[in-house]
N, C-alpha and C. Protein backbone atom coordinates (compact mmCIF):
# COMPACT_ATOMS: atom_id res chain seq x y z
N UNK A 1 10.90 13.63 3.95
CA UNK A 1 10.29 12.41 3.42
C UNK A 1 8.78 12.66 3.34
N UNK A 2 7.99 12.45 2.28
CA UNK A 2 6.60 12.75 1.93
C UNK A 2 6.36 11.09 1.59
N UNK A 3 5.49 10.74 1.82
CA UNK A 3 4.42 10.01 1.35
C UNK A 3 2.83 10.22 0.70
N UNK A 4 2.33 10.07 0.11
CA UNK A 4 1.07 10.71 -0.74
C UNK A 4 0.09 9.63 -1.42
N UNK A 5 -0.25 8.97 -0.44
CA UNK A 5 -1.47 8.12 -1.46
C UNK A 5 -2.57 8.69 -1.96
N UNK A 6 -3.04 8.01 -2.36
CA UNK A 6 -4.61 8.44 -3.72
C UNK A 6 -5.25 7.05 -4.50
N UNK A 7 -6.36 7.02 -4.74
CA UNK A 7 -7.17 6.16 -5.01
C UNK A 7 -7.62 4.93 -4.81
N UNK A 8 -8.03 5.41 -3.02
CA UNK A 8 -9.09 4.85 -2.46
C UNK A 8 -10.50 5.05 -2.90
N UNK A 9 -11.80 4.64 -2.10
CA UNK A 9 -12.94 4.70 -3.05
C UNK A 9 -13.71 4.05 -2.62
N UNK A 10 -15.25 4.15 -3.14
CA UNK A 10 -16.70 3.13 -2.54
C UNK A 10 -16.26 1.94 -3.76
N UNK A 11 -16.35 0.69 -3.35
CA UNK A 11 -16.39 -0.30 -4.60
C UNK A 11 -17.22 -1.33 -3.97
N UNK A 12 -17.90 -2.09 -5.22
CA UNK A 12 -18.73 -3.50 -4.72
C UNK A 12 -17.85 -4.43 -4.63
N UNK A 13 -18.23 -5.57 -3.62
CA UNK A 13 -17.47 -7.21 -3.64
C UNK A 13 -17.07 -7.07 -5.26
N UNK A 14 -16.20 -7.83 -4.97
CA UNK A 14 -15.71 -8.20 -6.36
C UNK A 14 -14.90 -7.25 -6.94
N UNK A 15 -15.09 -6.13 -6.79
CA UNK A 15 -14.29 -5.30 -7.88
C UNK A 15 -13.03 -4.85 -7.42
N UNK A 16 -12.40 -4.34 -8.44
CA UNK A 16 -11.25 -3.43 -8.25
C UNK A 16 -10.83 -1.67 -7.96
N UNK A 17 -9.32 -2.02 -7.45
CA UNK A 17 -8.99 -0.34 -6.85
C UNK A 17 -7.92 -0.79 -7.23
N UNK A 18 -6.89 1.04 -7.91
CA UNK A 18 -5.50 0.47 -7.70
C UNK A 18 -5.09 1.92 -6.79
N UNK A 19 -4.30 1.54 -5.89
CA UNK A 19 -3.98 2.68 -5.38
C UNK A 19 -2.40 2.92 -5.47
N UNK A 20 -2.34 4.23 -5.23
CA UNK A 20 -0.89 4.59 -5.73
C UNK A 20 -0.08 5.71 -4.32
N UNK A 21 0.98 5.47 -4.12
CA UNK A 21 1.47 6.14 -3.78
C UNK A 21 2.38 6.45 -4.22
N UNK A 22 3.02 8.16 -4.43
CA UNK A 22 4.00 9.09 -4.69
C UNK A 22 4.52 9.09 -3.18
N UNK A 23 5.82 9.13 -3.81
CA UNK A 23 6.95 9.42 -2.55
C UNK A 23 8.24 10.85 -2.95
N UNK A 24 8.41 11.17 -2.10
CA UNK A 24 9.66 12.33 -2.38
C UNK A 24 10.49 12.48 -1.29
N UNK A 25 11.72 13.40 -1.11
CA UNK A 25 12.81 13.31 -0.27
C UNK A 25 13.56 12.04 0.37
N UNK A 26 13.53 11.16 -0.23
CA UNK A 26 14.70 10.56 -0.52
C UNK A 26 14.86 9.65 -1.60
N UNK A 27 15.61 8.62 -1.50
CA UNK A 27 16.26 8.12 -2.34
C UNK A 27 15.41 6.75 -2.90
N UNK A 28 14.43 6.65 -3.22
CA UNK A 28 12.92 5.76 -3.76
C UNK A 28 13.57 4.41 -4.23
N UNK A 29 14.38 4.49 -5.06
CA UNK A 29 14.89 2.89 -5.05
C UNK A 29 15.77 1.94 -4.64
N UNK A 30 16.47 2.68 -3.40
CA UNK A 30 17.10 2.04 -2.38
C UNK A 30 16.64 1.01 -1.32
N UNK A 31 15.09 1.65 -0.92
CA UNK A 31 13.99 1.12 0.04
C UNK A 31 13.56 0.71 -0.65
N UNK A 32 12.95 -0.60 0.34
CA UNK A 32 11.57 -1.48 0.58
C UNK A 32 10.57 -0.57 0.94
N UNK A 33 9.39 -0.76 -0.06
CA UNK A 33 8.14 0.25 0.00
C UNK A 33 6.79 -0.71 0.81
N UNK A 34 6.53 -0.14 1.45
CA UNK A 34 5.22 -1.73 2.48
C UNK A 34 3.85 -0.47 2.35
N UNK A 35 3.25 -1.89 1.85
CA UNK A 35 1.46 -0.78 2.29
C UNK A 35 1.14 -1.94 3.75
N UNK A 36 0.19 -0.90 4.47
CA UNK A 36 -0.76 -1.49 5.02
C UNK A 36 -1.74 -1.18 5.39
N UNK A 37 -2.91 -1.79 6.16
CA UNK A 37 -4.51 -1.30 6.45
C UNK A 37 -4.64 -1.27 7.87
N UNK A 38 -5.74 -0.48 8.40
CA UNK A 38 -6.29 -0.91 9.09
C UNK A 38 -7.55 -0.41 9.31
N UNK A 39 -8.44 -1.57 10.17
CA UNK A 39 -9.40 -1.11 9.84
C UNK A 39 -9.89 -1.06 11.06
N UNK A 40 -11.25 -0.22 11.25
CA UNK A 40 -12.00 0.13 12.75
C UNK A 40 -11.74 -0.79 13.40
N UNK A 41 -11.20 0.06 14.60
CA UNK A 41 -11.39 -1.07 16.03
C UNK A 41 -10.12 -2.27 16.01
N UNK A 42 -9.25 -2.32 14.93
CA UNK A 42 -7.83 -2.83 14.42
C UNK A 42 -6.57 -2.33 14.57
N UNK A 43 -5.43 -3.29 14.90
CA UNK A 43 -4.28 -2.64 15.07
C UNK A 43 -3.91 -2.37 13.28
N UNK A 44 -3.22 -1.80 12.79
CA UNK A 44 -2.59 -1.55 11.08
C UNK A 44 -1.91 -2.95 11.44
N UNK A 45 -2.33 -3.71 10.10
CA UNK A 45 -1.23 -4.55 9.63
C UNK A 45 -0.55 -4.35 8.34
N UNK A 46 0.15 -5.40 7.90
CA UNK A 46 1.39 -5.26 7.11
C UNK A 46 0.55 -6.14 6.00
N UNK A 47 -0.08 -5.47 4.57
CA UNK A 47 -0.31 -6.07 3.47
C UNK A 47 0.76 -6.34 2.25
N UNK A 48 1.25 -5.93 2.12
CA UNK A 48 2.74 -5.98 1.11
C UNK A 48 3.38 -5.08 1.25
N UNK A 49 4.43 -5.95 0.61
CA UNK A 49 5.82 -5.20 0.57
C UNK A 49 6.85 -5.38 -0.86
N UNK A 50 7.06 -4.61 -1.40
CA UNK A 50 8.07 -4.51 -2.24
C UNK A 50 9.59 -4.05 -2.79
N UNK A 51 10.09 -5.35 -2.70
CA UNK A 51 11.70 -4.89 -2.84
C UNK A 51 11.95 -3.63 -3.87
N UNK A 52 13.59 -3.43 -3.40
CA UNK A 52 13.68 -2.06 -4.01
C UNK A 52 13.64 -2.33 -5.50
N UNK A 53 14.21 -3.37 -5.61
CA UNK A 53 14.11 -3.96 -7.76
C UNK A 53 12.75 -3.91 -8.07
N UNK A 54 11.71 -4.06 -7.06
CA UNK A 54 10.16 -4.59 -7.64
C UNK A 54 10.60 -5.75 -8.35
N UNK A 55 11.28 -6.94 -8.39
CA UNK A 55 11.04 -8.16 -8.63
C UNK A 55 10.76 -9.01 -7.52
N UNK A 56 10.41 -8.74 -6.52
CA UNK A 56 9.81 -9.70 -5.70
C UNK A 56 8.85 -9.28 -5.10
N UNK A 57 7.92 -9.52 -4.07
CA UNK A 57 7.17 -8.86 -3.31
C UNK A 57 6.55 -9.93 -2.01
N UNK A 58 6.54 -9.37 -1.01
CA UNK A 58 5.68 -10.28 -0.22
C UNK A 58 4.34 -10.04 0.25
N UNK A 59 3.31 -10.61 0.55
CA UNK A 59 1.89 -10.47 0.93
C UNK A 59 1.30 -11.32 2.52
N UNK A 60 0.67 -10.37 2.82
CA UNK A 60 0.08 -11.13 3.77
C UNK A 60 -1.01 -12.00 3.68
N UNK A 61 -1.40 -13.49 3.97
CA UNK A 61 -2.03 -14.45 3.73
C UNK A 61 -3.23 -13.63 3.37
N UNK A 62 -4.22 -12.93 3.63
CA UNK A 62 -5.23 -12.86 3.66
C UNK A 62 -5.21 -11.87 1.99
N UNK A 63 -4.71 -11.41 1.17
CA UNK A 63 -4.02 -10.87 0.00
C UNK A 63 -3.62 -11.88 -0.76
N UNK A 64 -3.20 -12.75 -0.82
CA UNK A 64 -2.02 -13.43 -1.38
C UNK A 64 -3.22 -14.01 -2.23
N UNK A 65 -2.52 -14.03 -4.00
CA UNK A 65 -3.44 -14.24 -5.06
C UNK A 65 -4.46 -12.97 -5.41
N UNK A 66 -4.92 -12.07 -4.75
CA UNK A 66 -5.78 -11.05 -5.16
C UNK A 66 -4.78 -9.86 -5.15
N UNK A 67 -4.29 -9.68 -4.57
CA UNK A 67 -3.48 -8.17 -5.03
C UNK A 67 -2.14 -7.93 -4.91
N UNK A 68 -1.39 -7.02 -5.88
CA UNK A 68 -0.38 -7.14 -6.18
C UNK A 68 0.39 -5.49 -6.04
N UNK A 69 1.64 -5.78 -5.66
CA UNK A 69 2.17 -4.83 -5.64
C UNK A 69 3.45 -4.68 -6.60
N UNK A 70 3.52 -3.26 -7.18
CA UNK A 70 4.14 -2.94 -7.61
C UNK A 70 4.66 -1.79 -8.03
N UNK A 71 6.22 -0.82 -8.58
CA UNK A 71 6.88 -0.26 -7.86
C UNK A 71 7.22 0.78 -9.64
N UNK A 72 7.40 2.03 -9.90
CA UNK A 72 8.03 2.84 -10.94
C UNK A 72 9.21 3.27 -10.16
N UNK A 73 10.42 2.81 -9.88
CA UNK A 73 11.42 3.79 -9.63
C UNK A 73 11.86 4.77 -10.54
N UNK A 74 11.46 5.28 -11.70
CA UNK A 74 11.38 6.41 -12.07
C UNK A 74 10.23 7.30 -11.88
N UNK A 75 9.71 7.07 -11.53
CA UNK A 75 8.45 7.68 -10.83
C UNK A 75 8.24 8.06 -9.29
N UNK A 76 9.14 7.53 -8.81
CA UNK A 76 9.63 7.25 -7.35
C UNK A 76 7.73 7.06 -6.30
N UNK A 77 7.43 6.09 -7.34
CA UNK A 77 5.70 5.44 -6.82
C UNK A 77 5.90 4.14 -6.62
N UNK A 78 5.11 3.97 -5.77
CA UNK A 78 4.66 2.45 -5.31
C UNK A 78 3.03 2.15 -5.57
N UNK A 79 2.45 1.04 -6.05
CA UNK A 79 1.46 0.95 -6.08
C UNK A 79 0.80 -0.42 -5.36
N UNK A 80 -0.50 -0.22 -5.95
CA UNK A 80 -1.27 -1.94 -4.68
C UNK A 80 -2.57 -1.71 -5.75
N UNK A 81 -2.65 -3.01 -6.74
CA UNK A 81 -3.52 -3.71 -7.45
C UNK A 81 -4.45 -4.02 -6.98
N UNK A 82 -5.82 -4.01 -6.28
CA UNK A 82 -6.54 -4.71 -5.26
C UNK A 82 -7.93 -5.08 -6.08
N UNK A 83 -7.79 -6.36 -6.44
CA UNK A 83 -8.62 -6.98 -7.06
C UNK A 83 -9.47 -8.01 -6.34
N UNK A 84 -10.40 -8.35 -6.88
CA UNK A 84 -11.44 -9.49 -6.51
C UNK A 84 -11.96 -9.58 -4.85
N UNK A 85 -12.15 -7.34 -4.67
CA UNK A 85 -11.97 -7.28 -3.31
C UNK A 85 -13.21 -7.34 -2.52
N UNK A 86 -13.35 -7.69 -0.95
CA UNK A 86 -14.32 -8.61 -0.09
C UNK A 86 -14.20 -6.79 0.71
N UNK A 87 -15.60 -7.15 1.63
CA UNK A 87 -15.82 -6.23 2.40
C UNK A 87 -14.85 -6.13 3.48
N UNK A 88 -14.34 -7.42 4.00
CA UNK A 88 -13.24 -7.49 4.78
C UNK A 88 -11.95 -6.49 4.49
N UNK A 89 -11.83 -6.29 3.14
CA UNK A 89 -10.66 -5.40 3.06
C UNK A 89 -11.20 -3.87 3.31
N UNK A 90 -12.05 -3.87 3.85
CA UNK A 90 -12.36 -2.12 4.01
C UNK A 90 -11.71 -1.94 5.57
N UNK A 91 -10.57 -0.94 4.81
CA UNK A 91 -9.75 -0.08 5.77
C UNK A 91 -8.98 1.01 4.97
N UNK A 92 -8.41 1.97 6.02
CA UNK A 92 -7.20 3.13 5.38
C UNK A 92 -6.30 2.47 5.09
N UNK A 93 -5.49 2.75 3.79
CA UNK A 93 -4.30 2.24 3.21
C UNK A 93 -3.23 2.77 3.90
N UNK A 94 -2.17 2.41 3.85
CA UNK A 94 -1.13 3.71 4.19
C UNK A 94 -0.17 2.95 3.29
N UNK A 95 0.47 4.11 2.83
CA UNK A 95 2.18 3.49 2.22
C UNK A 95 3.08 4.16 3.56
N UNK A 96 3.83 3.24 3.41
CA UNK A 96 5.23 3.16 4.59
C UNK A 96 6.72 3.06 3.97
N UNK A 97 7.74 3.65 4.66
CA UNK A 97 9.11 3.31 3.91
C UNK A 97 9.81 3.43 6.06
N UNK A 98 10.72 2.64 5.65
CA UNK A 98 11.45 2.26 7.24
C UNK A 98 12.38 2.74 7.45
N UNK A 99 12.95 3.64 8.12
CA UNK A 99 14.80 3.94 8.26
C UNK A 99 15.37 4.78 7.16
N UNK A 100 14.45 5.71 6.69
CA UNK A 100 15.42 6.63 5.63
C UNK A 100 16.03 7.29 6.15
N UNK A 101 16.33 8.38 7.42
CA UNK A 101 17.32 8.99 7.68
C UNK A 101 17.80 8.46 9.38
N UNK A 102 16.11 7.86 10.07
CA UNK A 102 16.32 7.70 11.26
C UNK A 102 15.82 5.93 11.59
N UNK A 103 16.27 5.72 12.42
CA UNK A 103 15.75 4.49 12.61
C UNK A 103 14.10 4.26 13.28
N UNK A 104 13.76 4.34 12.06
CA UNK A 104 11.72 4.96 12.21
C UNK A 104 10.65 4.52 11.27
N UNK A 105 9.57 4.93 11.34
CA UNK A 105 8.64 4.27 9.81
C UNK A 105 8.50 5.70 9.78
N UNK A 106 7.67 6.02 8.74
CA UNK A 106 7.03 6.89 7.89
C UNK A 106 6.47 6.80 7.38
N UNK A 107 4.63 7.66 7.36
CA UNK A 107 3.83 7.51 6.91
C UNK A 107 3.00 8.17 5.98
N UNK A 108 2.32 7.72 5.25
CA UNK A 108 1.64 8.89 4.45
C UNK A 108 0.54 8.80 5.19
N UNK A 109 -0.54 10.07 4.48
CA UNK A 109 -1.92 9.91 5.12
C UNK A 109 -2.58 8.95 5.58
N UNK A 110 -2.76 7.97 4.48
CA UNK A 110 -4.22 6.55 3.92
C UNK A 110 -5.24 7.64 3.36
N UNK A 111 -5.30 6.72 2.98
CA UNK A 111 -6.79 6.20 1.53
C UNK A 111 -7.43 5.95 2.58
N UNK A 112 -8.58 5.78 2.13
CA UNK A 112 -9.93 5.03 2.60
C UNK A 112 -10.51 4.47 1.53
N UNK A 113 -10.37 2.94 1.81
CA UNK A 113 -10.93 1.91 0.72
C UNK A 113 -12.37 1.15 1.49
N UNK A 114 -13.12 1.09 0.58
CA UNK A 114 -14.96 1.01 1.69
C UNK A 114 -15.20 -0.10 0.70
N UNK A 115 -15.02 -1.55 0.71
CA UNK A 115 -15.96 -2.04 0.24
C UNK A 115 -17.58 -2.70 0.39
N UNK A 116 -17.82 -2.36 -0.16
CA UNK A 116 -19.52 -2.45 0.29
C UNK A 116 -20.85 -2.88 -1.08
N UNK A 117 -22.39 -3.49 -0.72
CA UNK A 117 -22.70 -3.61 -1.93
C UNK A 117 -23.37 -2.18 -1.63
C-alpha cells in the first residue's frame, strides 16, 4: 500500500491549493479515502473523507463550505480543493486509507501547506 501526496505550498489568506494524492497496491475504489492535518504542537485531525463512489463526502466543521474533496477511481487519486484558505489551516496534509489488508491506517508522507501573508 503506497500513499503519495503532492501539492502543498507557501499561499496568502485567501487563496487556493489543490492537493492530490496517488495511491497504489490495492484496490482504490473499494475504500473510503480521509485526508487530514496537523499542525505544530497538534494531535492530526480528520479533515475529509470520501466515499468509495465520491458521491458523498464528509468534512470537519472547521472546512465545511471551503474545501472539497474529491476522488478519480480511474486514477486510483484522491484529492482536497482548499480554497478561501486562513492561516489556521497551516499544517502537513496526509492522505489515509483504513483496513486494506490489516486492521490499521496507512499513511502517506504529508504535504506541507503554510499559509501565510
Amino acid at each position: 500500500v503506497q500513499l503519495v501526496e503532492s501539492g502543498g505550498g507557501l499561499v496568502q489568506p485567501g487563496g487556493s491549493l489543490r492537493l492530490s494524492c496517488a495511491t497504489s497496491g490495492f484496490d482504490f475504489s473499494r475504500y473510503p479515502m480521509n485526508w487530514y492535518h496537523q499542525a505544530p504542537g497538534k494531535e492530526r485531525e480528520l479533515v475529509a473523507t470520501s466515499t468509495t463512489g465520491g458521491r458523498s463526502a464528509n468534512y470537519a466543521d472547521s472546512v465545511k463550505g471551503r474545501f472539497t474533496v474529491s476522488r478519480d477511481n480511474t486514477k486510483n487519486t484522491v484529492y482536497l480543493q482548499m480554497n478561501s484558505l486562513k492561516p489556521e489551516d497551516t499544517a502537513v496534509y496526509y492522505c489515509n486509507v483504513w483496513g486494506v489488508r490489516e486492521s490499521r491506517d496507512y499513511w502517506g508522507q504529508g504535504t506541507q501547506v503554510t499559509v501565510s501573508a
